[in-house]
N, C-alpha and C. Protein backbone atom coordinates (compact mmCIF):
# COMPACT_ATOMS: atom_id res chain seq x y z
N UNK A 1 175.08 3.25 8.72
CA UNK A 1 175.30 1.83 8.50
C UNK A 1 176.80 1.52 8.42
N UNK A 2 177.55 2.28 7.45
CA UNK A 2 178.85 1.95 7.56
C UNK A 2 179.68 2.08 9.21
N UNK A 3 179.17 3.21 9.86
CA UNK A 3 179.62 3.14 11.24
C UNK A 3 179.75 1.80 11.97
N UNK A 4 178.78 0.98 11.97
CA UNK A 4 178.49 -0.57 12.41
C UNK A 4 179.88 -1.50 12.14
N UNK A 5 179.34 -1.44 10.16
CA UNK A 5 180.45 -2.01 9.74
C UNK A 5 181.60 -1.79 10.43
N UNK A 6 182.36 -0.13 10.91
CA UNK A 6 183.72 -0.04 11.21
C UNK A 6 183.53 -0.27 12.81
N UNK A 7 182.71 -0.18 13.41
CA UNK A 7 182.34 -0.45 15.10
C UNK A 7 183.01 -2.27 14.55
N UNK A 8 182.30 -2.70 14.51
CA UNK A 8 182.32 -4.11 13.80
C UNK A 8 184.15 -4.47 13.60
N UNK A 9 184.65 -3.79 12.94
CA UNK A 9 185.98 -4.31 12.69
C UNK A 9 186.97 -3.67 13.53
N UNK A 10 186.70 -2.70 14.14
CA UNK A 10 187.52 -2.44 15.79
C UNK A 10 187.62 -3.40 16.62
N UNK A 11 186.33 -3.71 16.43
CA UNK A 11 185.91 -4.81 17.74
C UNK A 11 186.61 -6.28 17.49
N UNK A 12 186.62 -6.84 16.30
CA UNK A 12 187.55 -7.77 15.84
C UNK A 12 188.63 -7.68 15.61
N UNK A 13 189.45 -6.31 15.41
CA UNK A 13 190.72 -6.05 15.36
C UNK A 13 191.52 -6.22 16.84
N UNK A 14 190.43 -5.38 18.06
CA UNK A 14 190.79 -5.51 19.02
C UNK A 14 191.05 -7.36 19.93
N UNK A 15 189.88 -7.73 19.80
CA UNK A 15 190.17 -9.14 20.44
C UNK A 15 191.18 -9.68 19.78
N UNK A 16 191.08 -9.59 18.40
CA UNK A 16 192.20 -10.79 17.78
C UNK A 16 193.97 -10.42 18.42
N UNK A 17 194.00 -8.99 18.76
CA UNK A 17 195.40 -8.36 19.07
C UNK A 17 195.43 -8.83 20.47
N UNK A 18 194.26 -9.03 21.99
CA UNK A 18 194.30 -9.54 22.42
C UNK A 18 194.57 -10.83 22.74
N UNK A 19 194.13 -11.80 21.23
CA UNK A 19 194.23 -13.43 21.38
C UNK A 19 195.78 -13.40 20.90
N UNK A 20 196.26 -12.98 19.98
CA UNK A 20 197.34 -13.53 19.45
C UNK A 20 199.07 -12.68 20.43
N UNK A 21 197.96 -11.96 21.31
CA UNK A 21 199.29 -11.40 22.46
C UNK A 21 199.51 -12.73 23.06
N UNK A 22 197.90 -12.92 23.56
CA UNK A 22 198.23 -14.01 24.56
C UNK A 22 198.67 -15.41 23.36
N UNK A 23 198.54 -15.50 22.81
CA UNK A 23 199.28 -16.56 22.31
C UNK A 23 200.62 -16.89 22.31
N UNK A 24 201.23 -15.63 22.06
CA UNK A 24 202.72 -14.95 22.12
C UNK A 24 203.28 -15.61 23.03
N UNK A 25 202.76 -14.81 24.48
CA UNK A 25 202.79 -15.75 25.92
C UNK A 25 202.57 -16.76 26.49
N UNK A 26 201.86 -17.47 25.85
CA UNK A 26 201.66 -18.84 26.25
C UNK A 26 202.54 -19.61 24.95
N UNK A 27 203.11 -18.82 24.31
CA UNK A 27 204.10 -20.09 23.79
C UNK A 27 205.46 -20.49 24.11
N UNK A 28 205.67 -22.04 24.03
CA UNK A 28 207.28 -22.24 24.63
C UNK A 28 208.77 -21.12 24.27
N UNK A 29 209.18 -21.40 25.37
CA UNK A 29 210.41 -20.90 25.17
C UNK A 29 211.28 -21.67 24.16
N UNK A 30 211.10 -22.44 24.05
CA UNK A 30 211.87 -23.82 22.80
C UNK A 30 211.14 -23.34 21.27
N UNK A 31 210.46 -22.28 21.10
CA UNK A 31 209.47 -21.91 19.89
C UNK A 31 209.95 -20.61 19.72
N UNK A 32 211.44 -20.11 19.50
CA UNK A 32 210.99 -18.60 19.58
C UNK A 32 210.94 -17.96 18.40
N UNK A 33 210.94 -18.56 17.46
CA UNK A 33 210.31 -17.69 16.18
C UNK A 33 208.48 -18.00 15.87
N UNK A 34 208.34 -18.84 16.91
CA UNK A 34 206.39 -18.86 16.88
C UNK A 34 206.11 -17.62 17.37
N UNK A 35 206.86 -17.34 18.21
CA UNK A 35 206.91 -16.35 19.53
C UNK A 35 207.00 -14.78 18.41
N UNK A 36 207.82 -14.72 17.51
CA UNK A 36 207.84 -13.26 16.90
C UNK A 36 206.54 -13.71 15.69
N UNK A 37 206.45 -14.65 15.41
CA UNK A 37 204.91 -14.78 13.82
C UNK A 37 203.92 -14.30 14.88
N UNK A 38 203.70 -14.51 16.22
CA UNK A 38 202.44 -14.44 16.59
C UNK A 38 201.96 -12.69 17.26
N UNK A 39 203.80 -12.23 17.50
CA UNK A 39 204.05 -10.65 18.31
C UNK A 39 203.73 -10.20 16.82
N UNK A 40 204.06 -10.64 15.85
CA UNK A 40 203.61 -9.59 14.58
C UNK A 40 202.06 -9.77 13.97
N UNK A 41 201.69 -10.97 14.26
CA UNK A 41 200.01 -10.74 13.79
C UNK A 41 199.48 -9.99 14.90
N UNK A 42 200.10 -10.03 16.53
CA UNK A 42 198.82 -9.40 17.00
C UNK A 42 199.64 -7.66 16.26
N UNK A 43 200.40 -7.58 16.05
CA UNK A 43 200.80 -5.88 15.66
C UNK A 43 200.38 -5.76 14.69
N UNK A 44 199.59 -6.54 13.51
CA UNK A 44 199.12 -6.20 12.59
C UNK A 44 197.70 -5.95 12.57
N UNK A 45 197.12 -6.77 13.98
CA UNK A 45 195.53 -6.75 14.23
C UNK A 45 195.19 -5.14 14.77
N UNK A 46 196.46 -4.65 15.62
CA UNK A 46 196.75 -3.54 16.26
C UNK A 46 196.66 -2.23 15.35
N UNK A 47 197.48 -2.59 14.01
CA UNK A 47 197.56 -1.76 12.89
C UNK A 47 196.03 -1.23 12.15
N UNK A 48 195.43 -2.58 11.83
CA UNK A 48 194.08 -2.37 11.52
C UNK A 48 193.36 -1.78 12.22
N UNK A 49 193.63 -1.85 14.14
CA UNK A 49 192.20 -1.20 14.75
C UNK A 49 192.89 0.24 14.36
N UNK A 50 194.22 0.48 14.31
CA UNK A 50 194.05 2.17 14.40
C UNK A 50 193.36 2.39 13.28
N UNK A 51 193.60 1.96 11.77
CA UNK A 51 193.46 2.04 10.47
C UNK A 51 191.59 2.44 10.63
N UNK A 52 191.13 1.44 11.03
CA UNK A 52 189.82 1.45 11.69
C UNK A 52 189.10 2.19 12.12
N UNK A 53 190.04 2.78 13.43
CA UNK A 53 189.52 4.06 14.39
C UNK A 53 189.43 5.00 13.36
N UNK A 54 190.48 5.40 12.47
CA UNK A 54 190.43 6.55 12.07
C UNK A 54 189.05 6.78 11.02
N UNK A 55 189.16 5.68 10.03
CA UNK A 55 188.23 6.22 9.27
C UNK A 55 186.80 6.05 9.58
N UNK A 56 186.64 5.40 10.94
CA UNK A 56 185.43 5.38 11.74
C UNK A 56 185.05 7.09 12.11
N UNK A 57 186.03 7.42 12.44
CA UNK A 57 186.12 8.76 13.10
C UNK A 57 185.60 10.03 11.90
N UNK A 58 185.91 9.68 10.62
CA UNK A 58 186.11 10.93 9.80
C UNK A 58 184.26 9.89 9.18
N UNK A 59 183.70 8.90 9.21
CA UNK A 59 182.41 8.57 9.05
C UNK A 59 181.56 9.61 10.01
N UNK A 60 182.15 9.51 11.32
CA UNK A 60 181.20 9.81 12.34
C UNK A 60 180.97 11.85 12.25
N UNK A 61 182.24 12.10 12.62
CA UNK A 61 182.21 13.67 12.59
C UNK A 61 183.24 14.36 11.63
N UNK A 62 182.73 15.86 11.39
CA UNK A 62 183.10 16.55 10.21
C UNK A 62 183.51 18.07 11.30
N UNK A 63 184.85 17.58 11.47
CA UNK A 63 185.26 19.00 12.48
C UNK A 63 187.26 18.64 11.70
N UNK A 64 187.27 19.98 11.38
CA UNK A 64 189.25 20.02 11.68
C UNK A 64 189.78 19.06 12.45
N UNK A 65 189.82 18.97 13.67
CA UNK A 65 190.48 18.26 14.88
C UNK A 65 190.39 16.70 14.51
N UNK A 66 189.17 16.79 13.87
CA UNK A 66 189.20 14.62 13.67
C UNK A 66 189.77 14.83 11.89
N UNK A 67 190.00 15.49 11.32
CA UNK A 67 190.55 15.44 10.33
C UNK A 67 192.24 15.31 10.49
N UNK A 68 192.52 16.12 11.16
CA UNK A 68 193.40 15.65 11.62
C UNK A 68 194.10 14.60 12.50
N UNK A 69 193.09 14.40 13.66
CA UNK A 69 193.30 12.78 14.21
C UNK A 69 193.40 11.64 12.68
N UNK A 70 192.09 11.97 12.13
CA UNK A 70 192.21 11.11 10.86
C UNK A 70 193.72 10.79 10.16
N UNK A 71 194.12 11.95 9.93
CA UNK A 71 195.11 11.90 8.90
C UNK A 71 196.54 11.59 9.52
N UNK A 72 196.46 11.49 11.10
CA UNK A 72 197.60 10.85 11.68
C UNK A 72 197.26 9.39 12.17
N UNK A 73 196.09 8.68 12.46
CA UNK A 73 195.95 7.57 12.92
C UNK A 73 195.47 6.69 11.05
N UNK A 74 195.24 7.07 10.71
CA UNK A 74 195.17 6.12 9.15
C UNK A 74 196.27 5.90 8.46
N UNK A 75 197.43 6.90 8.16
CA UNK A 75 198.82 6.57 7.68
C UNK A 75 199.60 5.76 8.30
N UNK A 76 199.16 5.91 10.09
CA UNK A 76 199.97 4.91 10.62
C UNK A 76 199.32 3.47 11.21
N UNK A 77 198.57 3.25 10.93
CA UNK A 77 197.63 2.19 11.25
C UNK A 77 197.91 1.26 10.18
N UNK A 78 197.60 2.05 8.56
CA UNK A 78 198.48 1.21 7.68
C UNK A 78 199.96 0.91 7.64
N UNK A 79 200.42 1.90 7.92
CA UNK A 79 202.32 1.41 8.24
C UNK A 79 202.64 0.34 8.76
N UNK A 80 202.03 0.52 10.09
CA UNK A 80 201.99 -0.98 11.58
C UNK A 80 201.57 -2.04 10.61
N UNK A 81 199.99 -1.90 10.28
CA UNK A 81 199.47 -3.10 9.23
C UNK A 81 201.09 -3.65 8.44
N UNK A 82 201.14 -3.12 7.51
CA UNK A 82 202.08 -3.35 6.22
C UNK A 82 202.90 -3.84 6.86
N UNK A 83 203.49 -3.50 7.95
CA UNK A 83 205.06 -3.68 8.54
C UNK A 83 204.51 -5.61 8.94
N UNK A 84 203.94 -5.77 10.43
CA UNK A 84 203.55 -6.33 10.88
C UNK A 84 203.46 -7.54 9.60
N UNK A 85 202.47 -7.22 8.84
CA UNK A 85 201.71 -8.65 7.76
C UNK A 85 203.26 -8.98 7.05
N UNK A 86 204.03 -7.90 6.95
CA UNK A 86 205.69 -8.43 6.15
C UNK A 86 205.77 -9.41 6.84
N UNK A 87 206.08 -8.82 8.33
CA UNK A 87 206.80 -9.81 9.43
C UNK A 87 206.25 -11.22 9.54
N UNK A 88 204.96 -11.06 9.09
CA UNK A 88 204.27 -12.34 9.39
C UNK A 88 204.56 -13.67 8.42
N UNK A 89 204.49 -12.84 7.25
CA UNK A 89 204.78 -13.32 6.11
C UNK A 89 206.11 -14.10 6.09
N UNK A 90 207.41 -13.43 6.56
CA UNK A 90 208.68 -13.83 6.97
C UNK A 90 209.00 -15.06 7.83
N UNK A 91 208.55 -14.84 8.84
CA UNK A 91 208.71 -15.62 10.23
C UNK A 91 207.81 -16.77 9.55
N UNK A 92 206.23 -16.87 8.99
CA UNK A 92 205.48 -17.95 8.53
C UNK A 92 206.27 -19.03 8.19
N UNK A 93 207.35 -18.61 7.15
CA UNK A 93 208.21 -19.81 6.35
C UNK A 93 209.12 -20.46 7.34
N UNK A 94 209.94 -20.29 8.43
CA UNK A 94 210.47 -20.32 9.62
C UNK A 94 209.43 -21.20 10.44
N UNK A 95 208.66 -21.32 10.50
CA UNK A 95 207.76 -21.48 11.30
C UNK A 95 207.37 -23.25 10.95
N UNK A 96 206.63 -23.39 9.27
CA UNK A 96 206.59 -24.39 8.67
C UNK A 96 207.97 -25.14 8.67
N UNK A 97 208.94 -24.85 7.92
CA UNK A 97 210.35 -25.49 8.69
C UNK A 97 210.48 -25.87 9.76
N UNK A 98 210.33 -24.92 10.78
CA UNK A 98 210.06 -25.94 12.41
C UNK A 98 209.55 -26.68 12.71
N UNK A 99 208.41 -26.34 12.11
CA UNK A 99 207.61 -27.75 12.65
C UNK A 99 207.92 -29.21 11.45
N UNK A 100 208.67 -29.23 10.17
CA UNK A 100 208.85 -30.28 9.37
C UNK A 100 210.19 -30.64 10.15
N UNK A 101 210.64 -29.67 10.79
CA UNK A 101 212.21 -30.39 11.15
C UNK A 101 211.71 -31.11 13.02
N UNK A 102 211.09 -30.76 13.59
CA UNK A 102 210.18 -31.05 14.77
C UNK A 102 209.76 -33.00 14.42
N UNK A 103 208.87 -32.63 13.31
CA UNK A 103 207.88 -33.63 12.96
C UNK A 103 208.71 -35.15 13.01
N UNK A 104 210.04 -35.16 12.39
CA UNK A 104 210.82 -36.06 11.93
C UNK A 104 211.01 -36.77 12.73
């Protein structure tokens, strides 16, 4: 059952890193700090699927080799995560400013 669950949040990790690439790209050149809030959520959606993969992986099979895949794709899946959600966090406030100084 938990396998599902983590099938389940790959699968949403993955599209959302897809949607918010393309968002990236389809936004103006006159926007370019929309342009880095949106390159860091999809790197944070990116972060989660590894975060994801891995402990999907150490659910599924019990061999050395995925223990070790494990223990290199989960440290860094959270890193990307952590890094990424900073960035997001950063650029967000930048972002609201633009658009109040836009709005006027």
């Amino acid at each position: 059952m938990l396998n599902y669950v983590f099938v389940c949040l790959i699968i949403f990790s993955g599209v959302s890193y897809f949607y918010f690439k393309m968002r990236q790209f389809r936004t103006t050149y006159m926007l370019p700090i929309r342009k880095k809030m949106y390159a860091s959520m999809a790197g944070a959606s990116l972060g989660g699927l590894l975060l994801f993969f891995g402990l999907n992986q150490l659910v599924l099979f019990d061999k050395l080799v995925v223990y070790i895949i494990a223990a290199i794709f989960i440290p860094l899946g959270l890193y990307v995560f952590v890094f990424n959600y900073r960035a997001y966090r950063h650029y967000k406030k930048f972002v609201i400013e633009e658009a109040e100084l836009n709005e006027q």
